[in-house]
C-alpha atoms as a PDB file:
ATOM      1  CA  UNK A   1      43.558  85.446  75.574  1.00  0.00           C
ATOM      2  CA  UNK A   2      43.494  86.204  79.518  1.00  0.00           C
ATOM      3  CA  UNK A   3      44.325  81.746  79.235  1.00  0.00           C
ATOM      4  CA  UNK A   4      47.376  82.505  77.286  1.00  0.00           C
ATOM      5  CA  UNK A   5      48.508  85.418  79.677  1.00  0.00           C
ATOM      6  CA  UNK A   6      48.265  83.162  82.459  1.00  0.00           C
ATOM      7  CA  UNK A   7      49.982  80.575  81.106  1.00  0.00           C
ATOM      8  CA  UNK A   8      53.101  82.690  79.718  1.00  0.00           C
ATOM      9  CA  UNK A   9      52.940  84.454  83.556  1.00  0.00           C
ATOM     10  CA  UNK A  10      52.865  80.960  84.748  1.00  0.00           C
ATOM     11  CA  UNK A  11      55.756  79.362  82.880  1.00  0.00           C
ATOM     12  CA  UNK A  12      58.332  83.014  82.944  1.00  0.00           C
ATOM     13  CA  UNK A  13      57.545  81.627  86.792  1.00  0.00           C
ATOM     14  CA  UNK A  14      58.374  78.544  86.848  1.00  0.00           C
ATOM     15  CA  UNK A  15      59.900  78.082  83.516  1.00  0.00           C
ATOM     16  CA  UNK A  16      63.428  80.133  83.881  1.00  0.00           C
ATOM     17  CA  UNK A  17      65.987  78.102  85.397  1.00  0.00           C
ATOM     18  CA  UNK A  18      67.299  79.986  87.975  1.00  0.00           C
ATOM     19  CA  UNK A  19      71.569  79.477  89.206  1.00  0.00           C
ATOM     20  CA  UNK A  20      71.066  79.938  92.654  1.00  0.00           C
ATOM     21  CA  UNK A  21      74.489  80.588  94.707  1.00  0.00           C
ATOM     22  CA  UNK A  22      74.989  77.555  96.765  1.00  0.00           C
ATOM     23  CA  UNK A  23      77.043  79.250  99.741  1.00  0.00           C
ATOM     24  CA  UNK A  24      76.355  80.321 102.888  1.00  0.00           C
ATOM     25  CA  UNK A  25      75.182  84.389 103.369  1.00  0.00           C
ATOM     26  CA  UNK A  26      78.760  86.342 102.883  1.00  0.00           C
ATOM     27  CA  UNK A  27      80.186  83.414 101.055  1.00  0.00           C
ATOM     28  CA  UNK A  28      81.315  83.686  97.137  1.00  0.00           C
ATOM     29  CA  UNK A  29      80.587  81.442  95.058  1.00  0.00           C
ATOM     30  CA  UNK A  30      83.987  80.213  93.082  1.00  0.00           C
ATOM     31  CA  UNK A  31      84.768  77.280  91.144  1.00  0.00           C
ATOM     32  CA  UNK A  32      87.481  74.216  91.441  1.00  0.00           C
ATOM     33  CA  UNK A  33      85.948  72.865  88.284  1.00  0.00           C
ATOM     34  CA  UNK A  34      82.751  72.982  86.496  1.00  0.00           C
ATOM     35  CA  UNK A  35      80.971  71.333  88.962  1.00  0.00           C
ATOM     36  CA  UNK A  36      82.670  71.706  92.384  1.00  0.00           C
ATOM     37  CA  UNK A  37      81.886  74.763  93.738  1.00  0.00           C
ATOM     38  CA  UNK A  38      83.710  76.314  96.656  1.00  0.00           C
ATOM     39  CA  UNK A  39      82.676  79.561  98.521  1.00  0.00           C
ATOM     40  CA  UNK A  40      85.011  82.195  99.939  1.00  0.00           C
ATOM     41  CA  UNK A  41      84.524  84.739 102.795  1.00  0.00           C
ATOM     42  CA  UNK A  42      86.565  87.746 102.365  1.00  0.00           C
ATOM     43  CA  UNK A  43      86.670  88.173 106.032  1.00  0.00           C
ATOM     44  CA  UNK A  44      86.619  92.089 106.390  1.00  0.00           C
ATOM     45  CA  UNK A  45      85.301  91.884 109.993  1.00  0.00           C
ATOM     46  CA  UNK A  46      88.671  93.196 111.440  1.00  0.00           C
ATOM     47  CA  UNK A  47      92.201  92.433 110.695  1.00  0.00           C
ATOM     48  CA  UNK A  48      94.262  89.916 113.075  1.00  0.00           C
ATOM     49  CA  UNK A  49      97.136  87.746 113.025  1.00  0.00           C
ATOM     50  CA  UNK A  50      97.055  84.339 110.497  1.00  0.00           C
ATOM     51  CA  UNK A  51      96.065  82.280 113.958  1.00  0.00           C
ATOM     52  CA  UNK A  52      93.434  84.822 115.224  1.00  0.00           C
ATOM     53  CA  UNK A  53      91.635  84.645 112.006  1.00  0.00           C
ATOM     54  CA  UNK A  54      91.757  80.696 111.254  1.00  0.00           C
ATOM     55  CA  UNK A  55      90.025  80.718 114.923  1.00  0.00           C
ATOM     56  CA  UNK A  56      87.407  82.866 113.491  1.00  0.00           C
ATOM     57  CA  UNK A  57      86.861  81.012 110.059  1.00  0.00           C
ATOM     58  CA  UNK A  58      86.710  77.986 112.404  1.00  0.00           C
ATOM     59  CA  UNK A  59      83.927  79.329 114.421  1.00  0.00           C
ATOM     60  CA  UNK A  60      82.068  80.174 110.903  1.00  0.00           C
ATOM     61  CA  UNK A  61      82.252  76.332 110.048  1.00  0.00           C
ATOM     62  CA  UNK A  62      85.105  77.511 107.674  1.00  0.00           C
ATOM     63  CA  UNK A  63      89.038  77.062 107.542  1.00  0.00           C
ATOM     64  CA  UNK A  64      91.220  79.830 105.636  1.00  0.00           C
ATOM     65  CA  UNK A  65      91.368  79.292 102.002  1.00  0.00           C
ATOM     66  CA  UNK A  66      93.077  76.885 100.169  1.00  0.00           C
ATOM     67  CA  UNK A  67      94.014  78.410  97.260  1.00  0.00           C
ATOM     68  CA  UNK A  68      95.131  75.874  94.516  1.00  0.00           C
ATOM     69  CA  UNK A  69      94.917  75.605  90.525  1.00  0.00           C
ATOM     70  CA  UNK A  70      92.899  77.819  89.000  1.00  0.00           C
ATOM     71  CA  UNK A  71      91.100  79.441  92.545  1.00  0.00           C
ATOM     72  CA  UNK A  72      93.861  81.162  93.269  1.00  0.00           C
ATOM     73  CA  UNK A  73      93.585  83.063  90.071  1.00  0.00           C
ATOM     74  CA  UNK A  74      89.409  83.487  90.381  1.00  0.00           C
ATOM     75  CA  UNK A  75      89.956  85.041  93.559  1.00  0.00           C
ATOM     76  CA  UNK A  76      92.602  87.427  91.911  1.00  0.00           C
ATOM     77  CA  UNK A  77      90.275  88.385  89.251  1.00  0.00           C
ATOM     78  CA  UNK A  78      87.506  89.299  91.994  1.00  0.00           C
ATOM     79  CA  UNK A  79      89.914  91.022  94.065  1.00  0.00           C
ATOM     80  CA  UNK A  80      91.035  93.005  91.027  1.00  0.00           C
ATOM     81  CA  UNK A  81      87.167  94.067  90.292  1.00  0.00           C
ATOM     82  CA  UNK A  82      86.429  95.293  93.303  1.00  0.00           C
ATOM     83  CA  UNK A  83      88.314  98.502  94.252  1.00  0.00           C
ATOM     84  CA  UNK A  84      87.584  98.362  97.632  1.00  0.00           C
ATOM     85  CA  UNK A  85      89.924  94.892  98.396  1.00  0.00           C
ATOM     86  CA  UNK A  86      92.653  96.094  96.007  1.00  0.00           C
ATOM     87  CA  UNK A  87      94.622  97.758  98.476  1.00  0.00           C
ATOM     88  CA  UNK A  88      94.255  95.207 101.596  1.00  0.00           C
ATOM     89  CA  UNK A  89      96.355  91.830 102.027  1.00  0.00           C
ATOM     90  CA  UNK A  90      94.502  88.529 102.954  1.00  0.00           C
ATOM     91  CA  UNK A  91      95.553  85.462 104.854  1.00  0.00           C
ATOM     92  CA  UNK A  92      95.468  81.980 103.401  1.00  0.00           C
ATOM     93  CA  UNK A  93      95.443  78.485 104.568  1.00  0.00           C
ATOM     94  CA  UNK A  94      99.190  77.803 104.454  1.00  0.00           C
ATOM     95  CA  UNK A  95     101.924  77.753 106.575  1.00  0.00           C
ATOM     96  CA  UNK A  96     105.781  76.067 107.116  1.00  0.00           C
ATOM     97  CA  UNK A  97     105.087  76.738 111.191  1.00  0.00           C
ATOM     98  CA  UNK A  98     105.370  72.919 111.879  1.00  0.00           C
ATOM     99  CA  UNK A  99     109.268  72.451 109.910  1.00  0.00           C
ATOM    100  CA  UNK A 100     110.878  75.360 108.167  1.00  0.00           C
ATOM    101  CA  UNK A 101     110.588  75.402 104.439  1.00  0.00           C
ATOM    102  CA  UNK A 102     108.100  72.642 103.856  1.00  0.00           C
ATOM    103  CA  UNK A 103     104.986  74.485 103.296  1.00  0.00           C
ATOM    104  CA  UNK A 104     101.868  72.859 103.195  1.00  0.00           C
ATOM    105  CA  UNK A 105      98.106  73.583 103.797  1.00  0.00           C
ATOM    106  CA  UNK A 106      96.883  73.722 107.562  1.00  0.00           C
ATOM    107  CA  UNK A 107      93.751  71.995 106.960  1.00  0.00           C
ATOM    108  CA  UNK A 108      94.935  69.176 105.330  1.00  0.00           C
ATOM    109  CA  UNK A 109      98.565  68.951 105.964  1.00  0.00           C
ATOM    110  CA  UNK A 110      98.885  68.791 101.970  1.00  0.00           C
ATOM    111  CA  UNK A 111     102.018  69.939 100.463  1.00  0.00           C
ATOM    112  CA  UNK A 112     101.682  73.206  98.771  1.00  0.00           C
ATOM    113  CA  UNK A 113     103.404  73.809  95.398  1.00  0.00           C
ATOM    114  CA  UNK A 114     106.744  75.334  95.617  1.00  0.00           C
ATOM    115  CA  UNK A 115     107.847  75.109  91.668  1.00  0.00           C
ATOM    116  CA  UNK A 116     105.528  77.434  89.975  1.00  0.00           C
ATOM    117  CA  UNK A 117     103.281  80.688  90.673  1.00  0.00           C
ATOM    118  CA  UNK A 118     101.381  81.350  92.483  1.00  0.00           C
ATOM    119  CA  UNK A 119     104.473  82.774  94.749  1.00  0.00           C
ATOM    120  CA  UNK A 120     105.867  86.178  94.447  1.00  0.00           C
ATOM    121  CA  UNK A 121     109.430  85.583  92.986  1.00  0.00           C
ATOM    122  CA  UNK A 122     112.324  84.960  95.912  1.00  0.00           C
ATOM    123  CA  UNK A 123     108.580  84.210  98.090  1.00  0.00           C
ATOM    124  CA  UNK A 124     108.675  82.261 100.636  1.00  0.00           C
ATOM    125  CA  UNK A 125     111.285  84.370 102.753  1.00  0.00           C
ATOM    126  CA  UNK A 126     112.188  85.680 106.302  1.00  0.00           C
ATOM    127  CA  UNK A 127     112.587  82.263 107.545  1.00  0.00           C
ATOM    128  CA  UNK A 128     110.672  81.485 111.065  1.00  0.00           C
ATOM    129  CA  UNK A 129     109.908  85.599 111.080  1.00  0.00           C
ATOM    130  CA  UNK A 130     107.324  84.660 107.904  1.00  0.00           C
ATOM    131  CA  UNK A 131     105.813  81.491 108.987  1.00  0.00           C
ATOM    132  CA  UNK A 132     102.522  82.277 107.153  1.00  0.00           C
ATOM    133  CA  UNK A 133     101.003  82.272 103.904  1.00  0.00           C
ATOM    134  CA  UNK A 134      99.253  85.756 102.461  1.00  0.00           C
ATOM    135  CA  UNK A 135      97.915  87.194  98.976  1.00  0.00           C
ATOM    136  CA  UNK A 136      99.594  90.640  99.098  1.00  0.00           C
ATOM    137  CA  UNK A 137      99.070  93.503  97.132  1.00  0.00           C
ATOM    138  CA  UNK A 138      99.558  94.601  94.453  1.00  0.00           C
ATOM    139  CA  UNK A 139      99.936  91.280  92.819  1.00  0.00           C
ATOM    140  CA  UNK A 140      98.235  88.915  95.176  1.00  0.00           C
ATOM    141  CA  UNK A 141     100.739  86.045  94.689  1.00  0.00           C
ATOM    142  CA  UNK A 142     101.310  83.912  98.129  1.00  0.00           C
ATOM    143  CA  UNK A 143     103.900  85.695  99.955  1.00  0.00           C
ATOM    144  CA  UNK A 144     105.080  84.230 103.317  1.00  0.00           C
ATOM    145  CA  UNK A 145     103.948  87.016 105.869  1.00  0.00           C
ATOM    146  CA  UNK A 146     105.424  87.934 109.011  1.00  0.00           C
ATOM    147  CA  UNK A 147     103.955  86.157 112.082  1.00  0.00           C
ATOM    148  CA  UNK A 148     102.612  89.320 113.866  1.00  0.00           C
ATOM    149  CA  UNK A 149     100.750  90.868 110.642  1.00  0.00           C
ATOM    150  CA  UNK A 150      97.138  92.123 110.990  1.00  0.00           C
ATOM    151  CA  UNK A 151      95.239  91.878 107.987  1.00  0.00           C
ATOM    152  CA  UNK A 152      91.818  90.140 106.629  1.00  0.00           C
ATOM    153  CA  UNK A 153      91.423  86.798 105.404  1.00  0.00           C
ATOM    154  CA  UNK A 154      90.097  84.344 103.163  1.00  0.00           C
ATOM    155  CA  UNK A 155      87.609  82.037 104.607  1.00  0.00           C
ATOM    156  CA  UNK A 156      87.073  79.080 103.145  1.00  0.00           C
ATOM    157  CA  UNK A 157      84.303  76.188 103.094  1.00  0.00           C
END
């Protein structure tokens, strides 16, 4: 008997598979597909402007997020579950600073989609007042943010 309670103890051990969280400590753990996963910093350290706080993802190893496909929409979800980020604005990765209109994502120069959501309808506006890229509440759709905003960010590795 005390062989059989060793081995049960033994195996609920080592058996279990455990889904350990493959990011960094402050990092979420989200999802580009099945198998990719990317991890998010919902950088609530102070609020800045969107170049103040890509210096600070940099010096974390990150870049701010690029939000594309179905991420954006993750990230919504988790905002909208946790009361406490429902009421703040975040910065994201892209930005139209280099040519007016032609937004793309800072990290990788990629063009960012213009056709369909995730932008706030008549978003991107302001012209070279909004050279930025934001989730904003209430809806957390990219809005193009005024250049002198403080609020968090998105961190991204």
């Amino acid at each position: 008997m005390k062989s059989l309670l060793a081995i049960t103890a033994l195996c609920a051990t080592f058996c279990t598979s455990q889904v350990t969280n493959p990011c960094p400590t402050g990092f979420e753990v989200f999802w580009y597909d099945s198998a990719t996963p990317v991890c998010i910093k919902f950088a609530m350290y102070g609020k800045g402007t969107w170049k103040n706080l890509r210096a600070m993802c940099q010096a974390e190893g990150a870049d701010l997020a690029v939000l594309k496909g179905n991420l954006h929409y993750q990230v919504v979800q988790y905002i909208n579950s946790h009361p406490d980020l429902m009421d703040e604005a975040f910065w994201i990765g892209g930005t139209d600073e280099a040519q007016e209109g032609t937004w793309v994502w800072a990290n990788s120069n990629e063009a960012m989609d213009m056709l369909t959501p995730p932008w706030y309808p008549g978003q991107p506006n302001h012209g070279t007042a909004a050279n930025y890229a934001c989730l904003y509440t209430p809806d957390f759709m990219f809005h193009s943010c005024d250049n002198d905003r403080k609020i968090y960010a998105l961190c991204q590795i």
